[in-house]
PDB file of N, CA and C in Angstrom:
ATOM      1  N   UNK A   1       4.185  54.285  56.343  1.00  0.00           N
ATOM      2  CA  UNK A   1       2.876  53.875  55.920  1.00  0.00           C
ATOM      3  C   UNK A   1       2.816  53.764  54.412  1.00  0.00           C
ATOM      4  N   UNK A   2       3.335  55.006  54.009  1.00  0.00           N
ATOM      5  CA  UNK A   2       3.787  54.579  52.535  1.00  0.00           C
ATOM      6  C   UNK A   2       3.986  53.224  52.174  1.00  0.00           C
ATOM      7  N   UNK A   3       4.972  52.575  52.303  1.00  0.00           N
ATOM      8  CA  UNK A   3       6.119  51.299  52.594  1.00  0.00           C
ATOM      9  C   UNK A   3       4.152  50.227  52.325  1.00  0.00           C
ATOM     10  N   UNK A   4       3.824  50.204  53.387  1.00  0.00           N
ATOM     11  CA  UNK A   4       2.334  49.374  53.555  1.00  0.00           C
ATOM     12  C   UNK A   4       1.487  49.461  52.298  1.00  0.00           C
ATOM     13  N   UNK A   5       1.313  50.438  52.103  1.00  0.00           N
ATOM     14  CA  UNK A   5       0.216  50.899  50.570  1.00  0.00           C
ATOM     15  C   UNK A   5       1.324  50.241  49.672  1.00  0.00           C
ATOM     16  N   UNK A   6       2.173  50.265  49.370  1.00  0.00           N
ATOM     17  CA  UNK A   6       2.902  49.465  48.183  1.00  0.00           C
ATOM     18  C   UNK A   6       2.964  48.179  48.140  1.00  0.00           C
ATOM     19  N   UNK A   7       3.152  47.620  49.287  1.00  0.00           N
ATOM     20  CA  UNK A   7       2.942  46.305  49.281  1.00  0.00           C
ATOM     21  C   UNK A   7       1.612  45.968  49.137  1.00  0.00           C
ATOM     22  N   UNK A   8       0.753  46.255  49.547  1.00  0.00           N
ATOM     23  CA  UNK A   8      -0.841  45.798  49.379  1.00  0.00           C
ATOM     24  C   UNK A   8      -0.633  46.418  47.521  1.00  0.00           C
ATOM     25  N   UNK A   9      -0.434  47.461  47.352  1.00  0.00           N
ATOM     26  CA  UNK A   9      -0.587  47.866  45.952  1.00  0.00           C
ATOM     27  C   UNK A   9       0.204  46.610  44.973  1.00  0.00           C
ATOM     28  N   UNK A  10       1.041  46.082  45.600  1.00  0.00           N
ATOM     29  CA  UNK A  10       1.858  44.977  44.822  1.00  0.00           C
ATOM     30  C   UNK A  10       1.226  43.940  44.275  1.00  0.00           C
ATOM     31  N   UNK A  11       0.515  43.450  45.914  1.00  0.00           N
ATOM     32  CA  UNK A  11      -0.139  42.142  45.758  1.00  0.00           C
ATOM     33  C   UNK A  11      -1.248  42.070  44.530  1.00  0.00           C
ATOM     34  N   UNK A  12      -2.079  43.293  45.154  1.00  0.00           N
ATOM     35  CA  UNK A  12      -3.375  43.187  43.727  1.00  0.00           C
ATOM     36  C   UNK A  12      -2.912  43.483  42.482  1.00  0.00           C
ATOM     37  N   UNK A  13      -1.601  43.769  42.433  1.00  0.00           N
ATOM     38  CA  UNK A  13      -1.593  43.928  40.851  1.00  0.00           C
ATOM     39  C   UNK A  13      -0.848  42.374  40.167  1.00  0.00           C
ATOM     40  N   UNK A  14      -0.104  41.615  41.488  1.00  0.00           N
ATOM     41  CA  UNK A  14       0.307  40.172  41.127  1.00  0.00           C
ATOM     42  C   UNK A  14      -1.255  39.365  40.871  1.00  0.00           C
ATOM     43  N   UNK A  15      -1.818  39.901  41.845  1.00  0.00           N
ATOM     44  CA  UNK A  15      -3.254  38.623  41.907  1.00  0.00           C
ATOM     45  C   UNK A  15      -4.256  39.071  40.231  1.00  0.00           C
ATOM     46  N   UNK A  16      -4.088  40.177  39.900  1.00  0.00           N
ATOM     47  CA  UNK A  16      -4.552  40.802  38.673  1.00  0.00           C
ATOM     48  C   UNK A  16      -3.814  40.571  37.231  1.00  0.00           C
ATOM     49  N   UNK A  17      -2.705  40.269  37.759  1.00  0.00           N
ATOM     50  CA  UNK A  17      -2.018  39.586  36.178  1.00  0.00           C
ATOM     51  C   UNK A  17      -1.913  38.493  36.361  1.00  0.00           C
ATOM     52  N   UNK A  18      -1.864  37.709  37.357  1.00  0.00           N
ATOM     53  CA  UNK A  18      -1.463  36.307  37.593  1.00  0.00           C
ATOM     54  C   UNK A  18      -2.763  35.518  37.290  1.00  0.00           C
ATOM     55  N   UNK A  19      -4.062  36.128  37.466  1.00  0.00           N
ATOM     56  CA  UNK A  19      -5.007  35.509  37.090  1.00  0.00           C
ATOM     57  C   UNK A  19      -5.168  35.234  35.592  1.00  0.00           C
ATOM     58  N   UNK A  20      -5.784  35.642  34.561  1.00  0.00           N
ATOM     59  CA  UNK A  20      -5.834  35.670  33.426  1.00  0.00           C
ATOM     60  C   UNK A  20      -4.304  34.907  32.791  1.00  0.00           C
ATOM     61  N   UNK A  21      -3.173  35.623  33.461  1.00  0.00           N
ATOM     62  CA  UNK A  21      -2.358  34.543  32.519  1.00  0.00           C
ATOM     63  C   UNK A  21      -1.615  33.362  33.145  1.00  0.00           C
ATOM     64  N   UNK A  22      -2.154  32.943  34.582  1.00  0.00           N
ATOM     65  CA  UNK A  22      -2.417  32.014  34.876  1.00  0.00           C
ATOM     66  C   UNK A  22      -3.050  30.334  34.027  1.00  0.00           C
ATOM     67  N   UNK A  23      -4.183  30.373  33.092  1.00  0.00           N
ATOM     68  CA  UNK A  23      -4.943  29.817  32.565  1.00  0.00           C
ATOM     69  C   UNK A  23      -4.446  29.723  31.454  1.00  0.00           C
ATOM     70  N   UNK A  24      -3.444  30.894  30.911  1.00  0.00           N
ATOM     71  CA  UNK A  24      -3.188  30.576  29.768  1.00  0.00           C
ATOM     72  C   UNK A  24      -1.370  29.813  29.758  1.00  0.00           C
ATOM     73  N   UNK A  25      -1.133  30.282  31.182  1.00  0.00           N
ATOM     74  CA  UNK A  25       0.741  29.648  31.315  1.00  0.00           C
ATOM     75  C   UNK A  25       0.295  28.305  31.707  1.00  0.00           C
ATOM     76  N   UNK A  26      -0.585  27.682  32.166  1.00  0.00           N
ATOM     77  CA  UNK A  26      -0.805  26.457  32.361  1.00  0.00           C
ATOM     78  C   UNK A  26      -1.589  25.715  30.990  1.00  0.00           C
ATOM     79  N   UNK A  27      -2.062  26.050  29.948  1.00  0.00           N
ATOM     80  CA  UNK A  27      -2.423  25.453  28.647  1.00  0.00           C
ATOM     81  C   UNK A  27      -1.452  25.442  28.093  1.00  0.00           C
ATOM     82  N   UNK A  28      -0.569  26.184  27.853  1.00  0.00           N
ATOM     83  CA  UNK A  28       1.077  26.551  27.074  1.00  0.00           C
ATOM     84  C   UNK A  28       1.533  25.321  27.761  1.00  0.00           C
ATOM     85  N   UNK A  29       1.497  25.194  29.245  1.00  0.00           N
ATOM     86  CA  UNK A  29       2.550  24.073  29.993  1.00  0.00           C
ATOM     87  C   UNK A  29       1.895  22.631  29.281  1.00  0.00           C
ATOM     88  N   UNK A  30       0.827  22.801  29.285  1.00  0.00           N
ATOM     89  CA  UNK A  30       0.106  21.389  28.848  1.00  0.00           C
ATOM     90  C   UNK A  30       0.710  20.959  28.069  1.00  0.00           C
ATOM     91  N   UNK A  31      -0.054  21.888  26.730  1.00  0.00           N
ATOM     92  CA  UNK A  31       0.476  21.731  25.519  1.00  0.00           C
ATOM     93  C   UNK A  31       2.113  21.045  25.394  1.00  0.00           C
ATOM     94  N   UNK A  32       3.196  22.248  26.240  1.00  0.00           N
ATOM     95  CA  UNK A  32       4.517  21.772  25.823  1.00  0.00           C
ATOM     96  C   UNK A  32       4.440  20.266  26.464  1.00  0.00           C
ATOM     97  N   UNK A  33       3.991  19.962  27.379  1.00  0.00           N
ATOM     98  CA  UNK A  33       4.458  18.658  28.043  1.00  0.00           C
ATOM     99  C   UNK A  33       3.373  17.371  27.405  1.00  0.00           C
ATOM    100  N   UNK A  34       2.578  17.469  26.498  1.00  0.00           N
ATOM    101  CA  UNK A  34       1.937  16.588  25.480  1.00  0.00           C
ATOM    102  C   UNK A  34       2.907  16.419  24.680  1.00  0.00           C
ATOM    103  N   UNK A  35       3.868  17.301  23.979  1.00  0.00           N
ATOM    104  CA  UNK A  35       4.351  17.411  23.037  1.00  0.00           C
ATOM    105  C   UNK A  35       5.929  17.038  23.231  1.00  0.00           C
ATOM    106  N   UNK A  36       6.224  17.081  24.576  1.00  0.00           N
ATOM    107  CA  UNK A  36       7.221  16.820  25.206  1.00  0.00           C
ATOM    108  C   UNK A  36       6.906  15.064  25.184  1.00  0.00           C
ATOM    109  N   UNK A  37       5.826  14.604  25.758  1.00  0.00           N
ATOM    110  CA  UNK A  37       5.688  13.154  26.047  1.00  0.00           C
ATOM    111  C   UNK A  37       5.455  12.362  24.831  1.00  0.00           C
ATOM    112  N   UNK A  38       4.953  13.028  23.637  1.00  0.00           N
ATOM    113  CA  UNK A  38       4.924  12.238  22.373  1.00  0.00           C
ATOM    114  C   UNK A  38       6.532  12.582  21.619  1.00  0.00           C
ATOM    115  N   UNK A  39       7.861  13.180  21.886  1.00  0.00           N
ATOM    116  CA  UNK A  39       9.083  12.990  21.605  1.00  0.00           C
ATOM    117  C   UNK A  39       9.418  12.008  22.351  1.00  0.00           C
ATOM    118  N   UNK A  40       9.353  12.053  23.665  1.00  0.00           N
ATOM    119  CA  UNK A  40       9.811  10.910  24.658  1.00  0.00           C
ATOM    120  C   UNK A  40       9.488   9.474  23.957  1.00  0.00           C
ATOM    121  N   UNK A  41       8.174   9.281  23.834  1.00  0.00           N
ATOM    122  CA  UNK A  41       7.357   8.401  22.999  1.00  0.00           C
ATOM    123  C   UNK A  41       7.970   7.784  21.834  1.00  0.00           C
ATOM    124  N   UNK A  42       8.410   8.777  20.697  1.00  0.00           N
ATOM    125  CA  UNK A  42       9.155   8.482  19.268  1.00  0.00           C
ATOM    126  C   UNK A  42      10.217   8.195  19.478  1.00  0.00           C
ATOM    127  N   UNK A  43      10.896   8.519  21.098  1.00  0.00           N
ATOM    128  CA  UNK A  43      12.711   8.551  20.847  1.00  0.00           C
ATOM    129  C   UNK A  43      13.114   7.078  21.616  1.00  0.00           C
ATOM    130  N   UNK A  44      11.813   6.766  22.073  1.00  0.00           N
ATOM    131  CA  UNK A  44      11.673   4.958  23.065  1.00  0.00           C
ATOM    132  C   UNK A  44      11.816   4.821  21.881  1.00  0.00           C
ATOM    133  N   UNK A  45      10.486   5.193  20.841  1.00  0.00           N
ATOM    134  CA  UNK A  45      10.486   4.127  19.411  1.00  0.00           C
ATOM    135  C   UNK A  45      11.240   3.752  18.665  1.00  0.00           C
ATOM    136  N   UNK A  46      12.080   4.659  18.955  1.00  0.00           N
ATOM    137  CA  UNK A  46      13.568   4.884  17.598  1.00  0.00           C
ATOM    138  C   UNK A  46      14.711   4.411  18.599  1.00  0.00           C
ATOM    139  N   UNK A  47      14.548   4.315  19.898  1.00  0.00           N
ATOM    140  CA  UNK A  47      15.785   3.207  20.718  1.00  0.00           C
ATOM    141  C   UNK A  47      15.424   1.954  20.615  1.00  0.00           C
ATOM    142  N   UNK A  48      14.523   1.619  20.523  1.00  0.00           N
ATOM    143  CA  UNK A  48      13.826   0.334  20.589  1.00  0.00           C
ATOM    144  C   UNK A  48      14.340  -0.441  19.356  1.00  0.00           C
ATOM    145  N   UNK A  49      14.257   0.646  17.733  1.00  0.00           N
ATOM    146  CA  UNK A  49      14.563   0.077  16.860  1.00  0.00           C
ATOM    147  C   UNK A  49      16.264   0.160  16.213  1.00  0.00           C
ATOM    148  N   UNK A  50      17.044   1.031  17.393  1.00  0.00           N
ATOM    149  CA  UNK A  50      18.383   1.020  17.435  1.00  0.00           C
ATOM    150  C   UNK A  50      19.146  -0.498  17.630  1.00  0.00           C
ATOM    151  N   UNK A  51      18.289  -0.543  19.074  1.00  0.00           N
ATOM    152  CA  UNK A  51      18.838  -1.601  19.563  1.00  0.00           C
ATOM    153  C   UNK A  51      18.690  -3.005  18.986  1.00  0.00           C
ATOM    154  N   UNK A  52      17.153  -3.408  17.951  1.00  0.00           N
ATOM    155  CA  UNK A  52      17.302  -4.477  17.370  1.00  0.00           C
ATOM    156  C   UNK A  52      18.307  -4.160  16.249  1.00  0.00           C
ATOM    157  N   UNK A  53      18.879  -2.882  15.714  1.00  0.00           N
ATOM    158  CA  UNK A  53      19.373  -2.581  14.512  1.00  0.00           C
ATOM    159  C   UNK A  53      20.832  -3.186  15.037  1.00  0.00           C
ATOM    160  N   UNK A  54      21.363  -2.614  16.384  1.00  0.00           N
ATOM    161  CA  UNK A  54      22.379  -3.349  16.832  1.00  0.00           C
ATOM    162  C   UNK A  54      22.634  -4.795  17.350  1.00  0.00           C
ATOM    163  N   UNK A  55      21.105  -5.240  17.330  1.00  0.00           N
ATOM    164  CA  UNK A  55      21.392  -6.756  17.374  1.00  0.00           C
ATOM    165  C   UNK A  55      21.742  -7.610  16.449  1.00  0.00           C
ATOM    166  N   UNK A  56      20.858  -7.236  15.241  1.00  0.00           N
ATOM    167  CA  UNK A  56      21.128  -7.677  14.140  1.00  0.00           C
ATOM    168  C   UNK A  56      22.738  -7.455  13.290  1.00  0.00           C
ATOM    169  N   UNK A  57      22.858  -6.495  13.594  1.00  0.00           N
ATOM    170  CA  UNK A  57      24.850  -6.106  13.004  1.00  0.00           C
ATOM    171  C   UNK A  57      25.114  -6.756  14.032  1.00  0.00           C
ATOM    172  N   UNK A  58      24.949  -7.226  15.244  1.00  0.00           N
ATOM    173  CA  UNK A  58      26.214  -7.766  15.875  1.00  0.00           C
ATOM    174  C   UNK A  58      26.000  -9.270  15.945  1.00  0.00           C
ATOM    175  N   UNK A  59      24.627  -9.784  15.167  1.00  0.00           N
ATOM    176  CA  UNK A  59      24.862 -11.268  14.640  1.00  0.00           C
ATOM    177  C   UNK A  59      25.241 -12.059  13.259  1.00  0.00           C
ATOM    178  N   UNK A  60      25.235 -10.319  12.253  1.00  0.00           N
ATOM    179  CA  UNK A  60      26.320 -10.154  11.041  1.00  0.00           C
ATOM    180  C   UNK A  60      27.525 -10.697  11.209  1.00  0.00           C
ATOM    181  N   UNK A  61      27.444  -9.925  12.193  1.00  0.00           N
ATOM    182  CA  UNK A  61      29.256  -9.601  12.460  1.00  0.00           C
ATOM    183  C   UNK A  61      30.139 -10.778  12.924  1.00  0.00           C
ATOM    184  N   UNK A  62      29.274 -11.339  13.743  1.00  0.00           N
ATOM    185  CA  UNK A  62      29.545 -12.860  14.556  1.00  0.00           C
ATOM    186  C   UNK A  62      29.101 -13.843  13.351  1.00  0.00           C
ATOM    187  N   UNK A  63      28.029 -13.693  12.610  1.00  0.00           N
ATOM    188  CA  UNK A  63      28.243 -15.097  11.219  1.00  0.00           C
ATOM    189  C   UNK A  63      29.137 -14.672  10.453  1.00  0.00           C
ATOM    190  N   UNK A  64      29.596 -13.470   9.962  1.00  0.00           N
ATOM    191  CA  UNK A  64      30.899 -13.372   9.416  1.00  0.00           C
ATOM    192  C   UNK A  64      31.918 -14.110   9.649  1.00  0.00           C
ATOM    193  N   UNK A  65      32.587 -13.449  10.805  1.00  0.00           N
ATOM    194  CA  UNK A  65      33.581 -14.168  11.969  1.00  0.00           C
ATOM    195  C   UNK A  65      33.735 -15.336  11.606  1.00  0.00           C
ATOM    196  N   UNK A  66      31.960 -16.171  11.676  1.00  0.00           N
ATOM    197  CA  UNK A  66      32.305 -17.648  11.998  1.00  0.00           C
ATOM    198  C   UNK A  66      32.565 -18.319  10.317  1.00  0.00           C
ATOM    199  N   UNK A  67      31.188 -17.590   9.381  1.00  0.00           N
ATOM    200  CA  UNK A  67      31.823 -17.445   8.013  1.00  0.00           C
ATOM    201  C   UNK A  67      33.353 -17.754   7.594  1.00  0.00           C
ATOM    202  N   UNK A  68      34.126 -17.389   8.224  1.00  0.00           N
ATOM    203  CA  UNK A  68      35.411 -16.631   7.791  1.00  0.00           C
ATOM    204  C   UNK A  68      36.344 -17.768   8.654  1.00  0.00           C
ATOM    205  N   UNK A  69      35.881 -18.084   9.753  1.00  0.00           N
ATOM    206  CA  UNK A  69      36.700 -19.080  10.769  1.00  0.00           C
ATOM    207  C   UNK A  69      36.163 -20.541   9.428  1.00  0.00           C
ATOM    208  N   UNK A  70      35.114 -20.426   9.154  1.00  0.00           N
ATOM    209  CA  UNK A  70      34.594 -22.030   8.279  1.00  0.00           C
ATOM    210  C   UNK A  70      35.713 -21.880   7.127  1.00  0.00           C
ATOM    211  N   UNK A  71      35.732 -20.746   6.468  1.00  0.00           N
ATOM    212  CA  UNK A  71      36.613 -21.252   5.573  1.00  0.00           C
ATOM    213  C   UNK A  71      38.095 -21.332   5.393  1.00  0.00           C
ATOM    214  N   UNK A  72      38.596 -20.481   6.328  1.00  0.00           N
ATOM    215  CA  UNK A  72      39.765 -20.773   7.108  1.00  0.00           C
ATOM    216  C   UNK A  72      40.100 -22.346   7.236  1.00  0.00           C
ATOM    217  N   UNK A  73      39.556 -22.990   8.026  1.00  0.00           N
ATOM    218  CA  UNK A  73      39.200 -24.220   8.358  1.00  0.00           C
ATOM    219  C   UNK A  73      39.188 -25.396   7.211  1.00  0.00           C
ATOM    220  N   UNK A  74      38.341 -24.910   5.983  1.00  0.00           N
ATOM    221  CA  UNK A  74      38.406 -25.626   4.848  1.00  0.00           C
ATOM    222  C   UNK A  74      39.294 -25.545   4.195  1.00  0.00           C
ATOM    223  N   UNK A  75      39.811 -24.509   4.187  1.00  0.00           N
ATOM    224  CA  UNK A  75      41.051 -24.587   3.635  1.00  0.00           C
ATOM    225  C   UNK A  75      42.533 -25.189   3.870  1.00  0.00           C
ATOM    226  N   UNK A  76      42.308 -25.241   5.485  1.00  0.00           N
ATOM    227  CA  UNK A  76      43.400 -26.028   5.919  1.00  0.00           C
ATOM    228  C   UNK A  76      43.533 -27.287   5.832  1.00  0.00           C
ATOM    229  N   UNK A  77      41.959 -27.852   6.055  1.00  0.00           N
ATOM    230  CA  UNK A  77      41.440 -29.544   5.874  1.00  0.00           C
ATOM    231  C   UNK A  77      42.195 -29.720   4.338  1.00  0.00           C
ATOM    232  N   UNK A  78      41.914 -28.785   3.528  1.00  0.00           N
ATOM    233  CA  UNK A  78      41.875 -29.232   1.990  1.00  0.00           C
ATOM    234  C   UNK A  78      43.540 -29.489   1.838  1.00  0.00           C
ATOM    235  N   UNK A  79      43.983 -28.810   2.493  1.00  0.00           N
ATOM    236  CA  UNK A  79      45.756 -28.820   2.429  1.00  0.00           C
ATOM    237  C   UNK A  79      46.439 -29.991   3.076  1.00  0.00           C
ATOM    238  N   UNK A  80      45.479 -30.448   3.892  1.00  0.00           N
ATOM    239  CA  UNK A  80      45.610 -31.305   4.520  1.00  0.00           C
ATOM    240  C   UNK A  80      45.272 -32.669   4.070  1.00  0.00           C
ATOM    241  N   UNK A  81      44.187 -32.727   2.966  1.00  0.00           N
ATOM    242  CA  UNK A  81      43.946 -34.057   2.667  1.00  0.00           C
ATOM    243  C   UNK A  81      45.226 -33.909   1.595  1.00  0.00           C
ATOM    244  N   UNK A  82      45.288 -32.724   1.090  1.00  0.00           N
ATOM    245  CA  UNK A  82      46.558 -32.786  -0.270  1.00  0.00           C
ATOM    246  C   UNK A  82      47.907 -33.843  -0.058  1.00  0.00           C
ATOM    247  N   UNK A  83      48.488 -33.113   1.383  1.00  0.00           N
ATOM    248  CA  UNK A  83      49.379 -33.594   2.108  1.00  0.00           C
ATOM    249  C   UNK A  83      49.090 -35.418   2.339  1.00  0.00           C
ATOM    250  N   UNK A  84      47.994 -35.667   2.641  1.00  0.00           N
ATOM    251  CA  UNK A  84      48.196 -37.434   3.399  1.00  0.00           C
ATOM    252  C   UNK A  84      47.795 -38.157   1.838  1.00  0.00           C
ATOM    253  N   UNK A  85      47.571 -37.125   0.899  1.00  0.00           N
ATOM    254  CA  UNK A  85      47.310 -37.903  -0.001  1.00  0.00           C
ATOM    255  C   UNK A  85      48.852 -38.009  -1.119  1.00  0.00           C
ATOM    256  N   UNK A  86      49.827 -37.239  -0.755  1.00  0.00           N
ATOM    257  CA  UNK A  86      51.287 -37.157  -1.304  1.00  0.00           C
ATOM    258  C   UNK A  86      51.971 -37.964  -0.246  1.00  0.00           C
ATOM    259  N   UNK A  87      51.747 -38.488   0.938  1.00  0.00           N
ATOM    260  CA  UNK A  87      52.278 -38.962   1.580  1.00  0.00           C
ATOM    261  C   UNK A  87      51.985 -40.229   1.484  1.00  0.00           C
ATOM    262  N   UNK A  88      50.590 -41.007   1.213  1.00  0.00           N
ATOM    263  CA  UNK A  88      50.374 -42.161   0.347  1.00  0.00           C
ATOM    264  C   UNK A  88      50.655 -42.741  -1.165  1.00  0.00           C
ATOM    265  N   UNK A  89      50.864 -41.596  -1.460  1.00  0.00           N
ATOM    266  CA  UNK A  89      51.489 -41.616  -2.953  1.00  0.00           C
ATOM    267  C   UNK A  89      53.157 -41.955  -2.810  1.00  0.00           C
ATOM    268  N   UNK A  90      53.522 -41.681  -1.978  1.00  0.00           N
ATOM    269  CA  UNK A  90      55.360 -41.396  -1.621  1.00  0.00           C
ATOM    270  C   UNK A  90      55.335 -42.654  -0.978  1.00  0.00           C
ATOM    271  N   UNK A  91      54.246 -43.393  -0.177  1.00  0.00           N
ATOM    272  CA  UNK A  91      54.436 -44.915   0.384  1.00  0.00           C
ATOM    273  C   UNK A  91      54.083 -45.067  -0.445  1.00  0.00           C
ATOM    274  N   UNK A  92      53.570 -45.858  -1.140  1.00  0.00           N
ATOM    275  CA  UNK A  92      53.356 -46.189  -1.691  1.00  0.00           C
ATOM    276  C   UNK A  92      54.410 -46.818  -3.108  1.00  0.00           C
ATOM    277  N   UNK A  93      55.084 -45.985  -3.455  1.00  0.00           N
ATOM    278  CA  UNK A  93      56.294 -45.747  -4.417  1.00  0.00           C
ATOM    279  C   UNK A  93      57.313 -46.311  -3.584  1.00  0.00           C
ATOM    280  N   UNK A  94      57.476 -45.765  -2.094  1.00  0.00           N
ATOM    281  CA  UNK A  94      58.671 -46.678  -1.481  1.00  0.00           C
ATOM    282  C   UNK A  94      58.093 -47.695  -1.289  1.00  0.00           C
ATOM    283  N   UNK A  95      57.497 -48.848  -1.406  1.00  0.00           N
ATOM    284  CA  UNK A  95      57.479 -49.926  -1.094  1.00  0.00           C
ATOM    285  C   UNK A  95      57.707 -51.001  -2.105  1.00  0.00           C
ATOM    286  N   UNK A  96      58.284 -51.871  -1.785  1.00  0.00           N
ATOM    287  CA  UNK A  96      58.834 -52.556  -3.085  1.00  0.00           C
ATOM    288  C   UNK A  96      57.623 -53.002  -3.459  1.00  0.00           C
ATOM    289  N   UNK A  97      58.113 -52.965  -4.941  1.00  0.00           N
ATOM    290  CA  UNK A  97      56.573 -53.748  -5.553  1.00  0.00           C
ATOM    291  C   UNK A  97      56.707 -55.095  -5.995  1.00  0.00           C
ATOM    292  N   UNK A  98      55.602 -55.948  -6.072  1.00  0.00           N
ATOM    293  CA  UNK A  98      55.423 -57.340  -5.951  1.00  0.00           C
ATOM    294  C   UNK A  98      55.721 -57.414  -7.465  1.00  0.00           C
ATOM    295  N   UNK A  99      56.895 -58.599  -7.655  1.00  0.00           N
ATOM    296  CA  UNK A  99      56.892 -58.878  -9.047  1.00  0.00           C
ATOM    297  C   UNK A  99      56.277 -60.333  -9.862  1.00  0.00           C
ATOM    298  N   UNK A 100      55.901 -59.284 -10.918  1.00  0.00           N
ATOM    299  CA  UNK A 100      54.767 -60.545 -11.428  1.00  0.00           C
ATOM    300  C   UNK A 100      55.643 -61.574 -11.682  1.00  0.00           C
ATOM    301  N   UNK A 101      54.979 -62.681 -11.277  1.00  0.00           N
ATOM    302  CA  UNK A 101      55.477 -63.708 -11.642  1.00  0.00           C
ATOM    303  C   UNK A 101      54.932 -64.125 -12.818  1.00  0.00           C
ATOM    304  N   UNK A 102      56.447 -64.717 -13.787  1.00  0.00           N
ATOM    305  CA  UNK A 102      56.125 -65.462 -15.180  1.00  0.00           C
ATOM    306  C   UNK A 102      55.607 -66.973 -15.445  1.00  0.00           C
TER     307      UNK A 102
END
């Protein structure tokens, strides 16, 4: 019977603390989970501005590239007009030349 009185003695002393800080473990919960949802909030904000940050470097990175492929490119053209223009110069020289007539 003992055993019985303790358990009833248990309960009212759970239902006696659980009340009062009941009201206050659920304002604490609030609180953390306001405060929880405005980080959530800032850390969308700050992925949000990751990801244009990584859009933008990775269309750097690609006009570089192409930057870098253009002048590549010009440079070869330029070697290239050098060339057909020594190679018209060289026909040019081999071909007999017309002699003036006196």
């Amino acid at each position: 019977m003992g055993a019985g009185c303790s358990t009833a003695n248990e309960t009212s002393l759970v239902r006696s603390n659980s009340g009062p800080n009941l009201s206050s473990d659920n304002y604490k919960l609030r609180q953390d989970n306001e405060r929880l949802e405005a980080e959530v909030s800032n850390l969308k904000k700050e992925l949000v501005g990751l990801q244009k940050d990584a859009q933008e470097n990775a269309a750097a990175e690609d006009l570089a590239k192409k930057t870098a492929e253009v002048e590549k490119l010009r440079r070869e053209n330029e070697k290239l007009v050098k060339e057909i223009g020594q190679i018209r110069a060289n026909g040019d020289e081999s071909k007999p030349k017309a002699k003036a007539k006196d």
